[in-house]
Protein backbone atom coordinates (compact mmCIF):
# COMPACT_ATOMS: atom_id res chain seq x y z
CA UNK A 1 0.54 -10.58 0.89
CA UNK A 2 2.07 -10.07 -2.78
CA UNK A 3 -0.76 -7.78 -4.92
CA UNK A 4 -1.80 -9.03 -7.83
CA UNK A 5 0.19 -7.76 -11.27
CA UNK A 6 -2.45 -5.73 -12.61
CA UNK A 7 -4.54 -6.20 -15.20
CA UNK A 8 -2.66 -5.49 -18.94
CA UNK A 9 -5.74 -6.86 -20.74
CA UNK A 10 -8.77 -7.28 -19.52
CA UNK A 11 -11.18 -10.93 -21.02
CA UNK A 12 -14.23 -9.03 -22.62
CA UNK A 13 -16.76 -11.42 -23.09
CA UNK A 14 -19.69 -10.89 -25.41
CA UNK A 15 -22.69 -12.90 -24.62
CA UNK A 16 -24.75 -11.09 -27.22
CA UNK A 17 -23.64 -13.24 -29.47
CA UNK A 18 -26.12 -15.51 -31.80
CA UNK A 19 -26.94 -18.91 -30.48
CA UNK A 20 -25.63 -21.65 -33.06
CA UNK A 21 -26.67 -25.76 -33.22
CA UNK A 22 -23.73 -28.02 -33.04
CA UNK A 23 -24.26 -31.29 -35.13
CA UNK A 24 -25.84 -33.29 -32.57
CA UNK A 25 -28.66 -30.97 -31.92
CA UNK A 26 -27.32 -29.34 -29.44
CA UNK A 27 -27.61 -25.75 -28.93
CA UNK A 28 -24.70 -23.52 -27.93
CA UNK A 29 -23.74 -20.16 -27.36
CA UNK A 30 -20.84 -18.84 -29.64
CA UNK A 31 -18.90 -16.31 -27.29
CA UNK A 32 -16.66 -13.82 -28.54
CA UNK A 33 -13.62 -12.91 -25.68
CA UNK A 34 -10.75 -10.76 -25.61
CA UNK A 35 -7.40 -10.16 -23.82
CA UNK A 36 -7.11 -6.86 -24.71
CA UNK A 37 -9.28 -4.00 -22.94
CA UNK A 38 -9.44 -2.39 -26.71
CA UNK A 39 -10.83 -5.61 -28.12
CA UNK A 40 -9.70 -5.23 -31.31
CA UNK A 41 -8.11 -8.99 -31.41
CA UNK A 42 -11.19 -11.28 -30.43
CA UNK A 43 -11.53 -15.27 -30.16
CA UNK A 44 -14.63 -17.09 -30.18
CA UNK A 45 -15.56 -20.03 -27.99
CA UNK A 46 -18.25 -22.15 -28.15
CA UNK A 47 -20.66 -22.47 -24.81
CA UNK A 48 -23.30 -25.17 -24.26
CA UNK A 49 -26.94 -23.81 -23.72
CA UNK A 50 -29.10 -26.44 -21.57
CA UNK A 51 -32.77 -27.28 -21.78
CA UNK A 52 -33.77 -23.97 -19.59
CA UNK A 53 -32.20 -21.87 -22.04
CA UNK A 54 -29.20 -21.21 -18.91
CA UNK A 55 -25.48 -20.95 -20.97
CA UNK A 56 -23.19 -23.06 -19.19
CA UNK A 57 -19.48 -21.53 -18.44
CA UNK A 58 -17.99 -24.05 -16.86
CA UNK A 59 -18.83 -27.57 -17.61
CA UNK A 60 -16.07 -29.24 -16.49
CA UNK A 61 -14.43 -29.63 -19.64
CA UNK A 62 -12.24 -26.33 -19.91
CA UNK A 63 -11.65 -22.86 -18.60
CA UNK A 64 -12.70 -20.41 -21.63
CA UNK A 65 -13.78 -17.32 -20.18
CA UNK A 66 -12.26 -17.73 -16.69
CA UNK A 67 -9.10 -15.98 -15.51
CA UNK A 68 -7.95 -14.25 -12.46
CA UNK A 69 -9.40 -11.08 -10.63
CA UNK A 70 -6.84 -8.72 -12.20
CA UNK A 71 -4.76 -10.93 -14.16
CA UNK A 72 -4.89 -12.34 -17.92
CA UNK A 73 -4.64 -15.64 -16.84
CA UNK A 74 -6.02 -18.37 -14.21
CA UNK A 75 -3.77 -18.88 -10.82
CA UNK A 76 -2.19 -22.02 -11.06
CA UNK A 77 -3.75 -23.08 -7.71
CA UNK A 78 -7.46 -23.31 -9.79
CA UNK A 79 -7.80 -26.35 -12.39
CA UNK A 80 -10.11 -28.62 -13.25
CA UNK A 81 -9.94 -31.68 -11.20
CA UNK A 82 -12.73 -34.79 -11.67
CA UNK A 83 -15.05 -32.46 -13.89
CA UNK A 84 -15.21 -29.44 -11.10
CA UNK A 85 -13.45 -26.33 -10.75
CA UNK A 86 -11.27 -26.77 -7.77
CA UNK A 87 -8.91 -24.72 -5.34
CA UNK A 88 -6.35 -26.64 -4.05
CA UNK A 89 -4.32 -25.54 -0.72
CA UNK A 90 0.13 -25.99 -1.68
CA UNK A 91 2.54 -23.70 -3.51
CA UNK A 92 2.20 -21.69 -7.14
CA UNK A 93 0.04 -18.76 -7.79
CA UNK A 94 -3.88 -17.63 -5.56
CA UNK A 95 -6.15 -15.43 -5.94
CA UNK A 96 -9.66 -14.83 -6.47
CA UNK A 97 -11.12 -15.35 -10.39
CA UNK A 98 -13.76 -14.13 -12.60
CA UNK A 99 -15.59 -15.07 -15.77
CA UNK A 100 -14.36 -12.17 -17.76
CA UNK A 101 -18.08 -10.73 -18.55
CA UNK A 102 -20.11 -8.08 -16.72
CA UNK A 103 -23.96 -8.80 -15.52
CA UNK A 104 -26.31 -6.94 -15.03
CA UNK A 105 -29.58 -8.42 -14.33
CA UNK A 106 -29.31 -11.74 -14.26
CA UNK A 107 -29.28 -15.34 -12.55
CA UNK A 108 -26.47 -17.91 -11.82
CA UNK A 109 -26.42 -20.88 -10.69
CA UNK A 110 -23.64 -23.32 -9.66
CA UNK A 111 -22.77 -26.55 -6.94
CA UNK A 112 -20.29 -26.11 -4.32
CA UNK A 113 -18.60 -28.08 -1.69
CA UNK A 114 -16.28 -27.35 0.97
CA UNK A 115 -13.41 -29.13 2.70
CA UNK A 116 -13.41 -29.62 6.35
CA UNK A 117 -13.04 -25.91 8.30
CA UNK A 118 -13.32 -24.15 4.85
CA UNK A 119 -14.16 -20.80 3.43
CA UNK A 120 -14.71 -19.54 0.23
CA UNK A 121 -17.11 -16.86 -1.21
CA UNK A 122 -19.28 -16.03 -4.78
CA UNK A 123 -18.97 -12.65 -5.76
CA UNK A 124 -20.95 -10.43 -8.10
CA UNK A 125 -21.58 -7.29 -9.64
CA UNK A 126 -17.71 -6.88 -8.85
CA UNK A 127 -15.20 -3.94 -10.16
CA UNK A 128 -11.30 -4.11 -10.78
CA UNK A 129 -11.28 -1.32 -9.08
CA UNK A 130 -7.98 0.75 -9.03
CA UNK A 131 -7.17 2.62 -5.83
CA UNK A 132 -5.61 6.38 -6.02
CA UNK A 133 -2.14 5.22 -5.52
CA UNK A 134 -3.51 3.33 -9.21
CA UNK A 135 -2.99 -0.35 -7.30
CA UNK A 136 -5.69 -3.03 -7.82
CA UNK A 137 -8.39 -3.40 -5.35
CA UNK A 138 -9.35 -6.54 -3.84
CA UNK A 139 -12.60 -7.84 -5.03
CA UNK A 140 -14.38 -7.70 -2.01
CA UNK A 141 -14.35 -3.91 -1.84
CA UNK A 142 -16.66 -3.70 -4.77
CA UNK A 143 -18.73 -6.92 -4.67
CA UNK A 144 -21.42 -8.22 -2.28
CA UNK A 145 -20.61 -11.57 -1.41
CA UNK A 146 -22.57 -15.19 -0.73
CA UNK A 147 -20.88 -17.09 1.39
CA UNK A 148 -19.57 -20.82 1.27
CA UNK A 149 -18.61 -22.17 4.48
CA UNK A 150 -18.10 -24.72 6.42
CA UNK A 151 -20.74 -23.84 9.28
CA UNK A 152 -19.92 -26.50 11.62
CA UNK A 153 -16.15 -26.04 11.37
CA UNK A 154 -15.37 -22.48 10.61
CA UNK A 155 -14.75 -20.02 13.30
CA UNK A 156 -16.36 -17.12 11.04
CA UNK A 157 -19.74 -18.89 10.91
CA UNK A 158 -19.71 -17.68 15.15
CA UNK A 159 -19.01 -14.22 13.83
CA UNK A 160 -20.84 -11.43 12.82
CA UNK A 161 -24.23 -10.43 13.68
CA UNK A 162 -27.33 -13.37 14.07
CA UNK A 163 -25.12 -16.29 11.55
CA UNK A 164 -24.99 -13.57 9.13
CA UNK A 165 -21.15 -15.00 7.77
CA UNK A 166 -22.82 -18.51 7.50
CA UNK A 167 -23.37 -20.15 4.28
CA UNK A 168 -25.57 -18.72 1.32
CA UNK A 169 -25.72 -15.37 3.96
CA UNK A 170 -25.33 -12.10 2.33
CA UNK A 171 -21.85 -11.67 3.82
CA UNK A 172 -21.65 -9.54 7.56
CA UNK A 173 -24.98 -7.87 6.43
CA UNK A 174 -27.95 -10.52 6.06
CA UNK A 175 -27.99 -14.42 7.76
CA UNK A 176 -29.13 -17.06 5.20
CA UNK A 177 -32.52 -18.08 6.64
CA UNK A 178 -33.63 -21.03 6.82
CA UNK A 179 -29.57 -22.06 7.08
CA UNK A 180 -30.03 -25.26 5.46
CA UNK A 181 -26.54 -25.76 4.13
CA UNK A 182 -24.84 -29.30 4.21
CA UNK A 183 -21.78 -30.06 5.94
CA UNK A 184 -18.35 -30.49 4.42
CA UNK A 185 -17.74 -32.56 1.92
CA UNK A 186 -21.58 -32.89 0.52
CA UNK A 187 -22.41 -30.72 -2.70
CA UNK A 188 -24.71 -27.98 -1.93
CA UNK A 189 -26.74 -25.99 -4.44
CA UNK A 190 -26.37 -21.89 -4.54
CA UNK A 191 -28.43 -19.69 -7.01
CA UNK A 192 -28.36 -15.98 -7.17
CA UNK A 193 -30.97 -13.89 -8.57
CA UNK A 194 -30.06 -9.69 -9.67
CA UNK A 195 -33.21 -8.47 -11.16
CA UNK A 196 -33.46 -4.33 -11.13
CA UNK A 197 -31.24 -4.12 -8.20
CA UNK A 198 -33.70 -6.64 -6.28
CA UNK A 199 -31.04 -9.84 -5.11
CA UNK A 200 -32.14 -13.22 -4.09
CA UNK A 201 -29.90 -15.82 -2.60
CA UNK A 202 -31.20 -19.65 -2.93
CA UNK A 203 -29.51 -22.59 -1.20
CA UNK A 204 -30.36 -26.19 -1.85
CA UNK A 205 -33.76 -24.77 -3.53
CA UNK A 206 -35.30 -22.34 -0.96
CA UNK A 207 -35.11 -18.79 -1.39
CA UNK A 208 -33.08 -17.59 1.71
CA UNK A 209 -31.69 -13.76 1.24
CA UNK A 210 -33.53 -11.24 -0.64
CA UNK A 211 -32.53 -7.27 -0.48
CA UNK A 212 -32.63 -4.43 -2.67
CA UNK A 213 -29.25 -2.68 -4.28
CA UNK A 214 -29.36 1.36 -4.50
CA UNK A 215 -31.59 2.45 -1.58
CA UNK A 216 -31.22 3.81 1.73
CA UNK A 217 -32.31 -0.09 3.27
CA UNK A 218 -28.91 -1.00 1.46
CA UNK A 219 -26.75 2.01 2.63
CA UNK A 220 -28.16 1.18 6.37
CA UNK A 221 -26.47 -2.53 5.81
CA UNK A 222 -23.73 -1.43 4.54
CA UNK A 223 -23.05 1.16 7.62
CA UNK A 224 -24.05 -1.87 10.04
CA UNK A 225 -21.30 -4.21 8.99
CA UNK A 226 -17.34 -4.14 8.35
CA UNK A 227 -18.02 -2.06 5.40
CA UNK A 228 -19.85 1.16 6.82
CA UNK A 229 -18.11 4.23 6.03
CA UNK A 230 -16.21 5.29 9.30
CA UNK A 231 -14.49 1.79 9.42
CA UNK A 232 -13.81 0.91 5.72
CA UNK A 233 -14.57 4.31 3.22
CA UNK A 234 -13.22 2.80 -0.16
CA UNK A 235 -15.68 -0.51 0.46
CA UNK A 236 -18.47 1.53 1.62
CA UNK A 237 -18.56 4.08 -1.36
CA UNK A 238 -18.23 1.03 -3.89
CA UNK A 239 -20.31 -1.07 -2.46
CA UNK A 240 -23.03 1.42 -1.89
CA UNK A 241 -22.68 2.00 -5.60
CA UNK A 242 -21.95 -2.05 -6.50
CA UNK A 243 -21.93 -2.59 -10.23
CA UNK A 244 -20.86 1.31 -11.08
CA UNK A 245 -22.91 3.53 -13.36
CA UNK A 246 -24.37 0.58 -15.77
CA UNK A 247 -25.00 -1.52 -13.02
CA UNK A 248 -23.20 -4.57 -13.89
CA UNK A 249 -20.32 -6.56 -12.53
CA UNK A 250 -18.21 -9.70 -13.02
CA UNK A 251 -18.94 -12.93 -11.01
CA UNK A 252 -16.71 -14.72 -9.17
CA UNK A 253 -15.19 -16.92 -6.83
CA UNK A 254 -12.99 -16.76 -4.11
CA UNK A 255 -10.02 -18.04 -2.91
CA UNK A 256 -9.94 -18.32 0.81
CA UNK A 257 -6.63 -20.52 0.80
CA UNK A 258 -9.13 -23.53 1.46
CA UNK A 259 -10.13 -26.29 -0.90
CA UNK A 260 -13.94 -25.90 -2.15
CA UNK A 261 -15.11 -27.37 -5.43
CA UNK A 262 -17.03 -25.86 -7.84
CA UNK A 263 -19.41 -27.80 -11.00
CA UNK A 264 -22.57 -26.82 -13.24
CA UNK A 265 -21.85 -23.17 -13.18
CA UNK A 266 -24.63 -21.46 -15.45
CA UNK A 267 -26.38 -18.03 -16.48
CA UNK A 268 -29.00 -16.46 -18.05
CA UNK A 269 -29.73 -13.41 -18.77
CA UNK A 270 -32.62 -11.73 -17.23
């Protein structure tokens, strides 16, 4: 597999920013970005807030914000197609993406749906992480992931310990329980809660993961899955550490090399 070109300039986005109305009423969230990991040359977007006070970015409309885990711009294999954010299998450029902000605490929320047999995965508190050599990291070294899969189709949803690499699951360390995904091609709904290091996973609206970062319960998962420090070092010191000194990370999504769709991705800060 071809790495990534690294990262020239990294999208800073600043959600401190002052909300603003628009002229019908509307509120909105004016969000000032950058390509350049200096910042000094800064564009503003605008980003709809709802009636929960969530800021919405992605809508369906456009891609502000959104670019590629260690590139300055989106893979050509992610567009918008009928509203959602979509991965489509074929030729042109892959790879995972990010909205180009770090979390901290924090909730998201966003649909999904899967084609038949696919895989896909939402990952936060995540790092561009450079290895020694200086090379990019993939994302899953650094972030804990939620799965999307399709249960009944997948051959990972077998794997793993008790269905934990089934949907909403806290990747090959905690099963999503109840497991009360829906099968390909019906939208499901995922929401993820980080709240001082305490993280929730919600499918379809019932609270199904819940574990707490930083503490020697999460270094015990961590050395019970494919991440534990004899079998994967560079994963298990970053993820036992996820979201670095300030304890924030980008979100993400993945790309799996199925299709999944994406729609009514939203955040608030906690």
């Amino acid at each position: 597999m071809n790495k990534p070109a690294l990262l020239g300039a990294s999208l800073i986005v600043a959600l401190g920013a002052a909300f603003a109305s628009c002229e019908s009423g509307n509120k909105t969230a004016t969000l000032a970005y950058s390509t350049e990991l200096n910042g000094q040359e800064t564009v503003e977007a605008q980003y709809p807030v709802d009636e929960e006070g969530y800021t919405v970015i992605f809508d369906g409309t456009n891609l502000n914000g959104w670019r590629g885990y260690g590139r300055d711009h989106m893979p050509q294999r992610w567009s918008i197609q009928d509203s959602c954010l979509h991965f489509q299998r074929g030729e042109g450029e892959g790879g995972d993406i990010i909205f180009g902000h770090k979390f901290g605490n924090f909730e998201v929320e966003f649909d999904w749906k899967m084609s038949e047999g696919g895989n896909s995965g939402f990952f936060y508190l995540a790092q561009e992480a450079l290895n020694p050599e200086g090379n990019l990291e993939p994302i899953y070294i650094s972030a804990p992931e939620y799965q999307l899969l399709d249960n009944e189709n997948h051959p990972d949803a077998g794997f793993g310990v008790d269905g934990n690499r089934k949907s909403a699951s806290l990747y090959d360390m905690i099963p999503a329980k109840p497991q009360n995904a829906n099968p390909w091609g019906q939208w499901n709904k995922a929401k993820v809660s980080v709240k001082d290091g305490v993280v929730t996973h919600y499918q379809n609206g019932e609270k199904v993961v819940e574990y707490q970062l930083w503490t020697p319960q999460w270094t015990e998962l961590l050395q019970n899955s494919k991440f534990s420090e004899q079998n994967w070092p560079a994963a298990f010191a970053l993820l036992n550490n996820c979201g670095g000194e300030n304890h924030e990370g980008f979100i993400g999504f993945q790309d799996h090399g199925d299709e999944v769709w994406i729609k009514n991705v939203r955040v608030k800060n906690l």
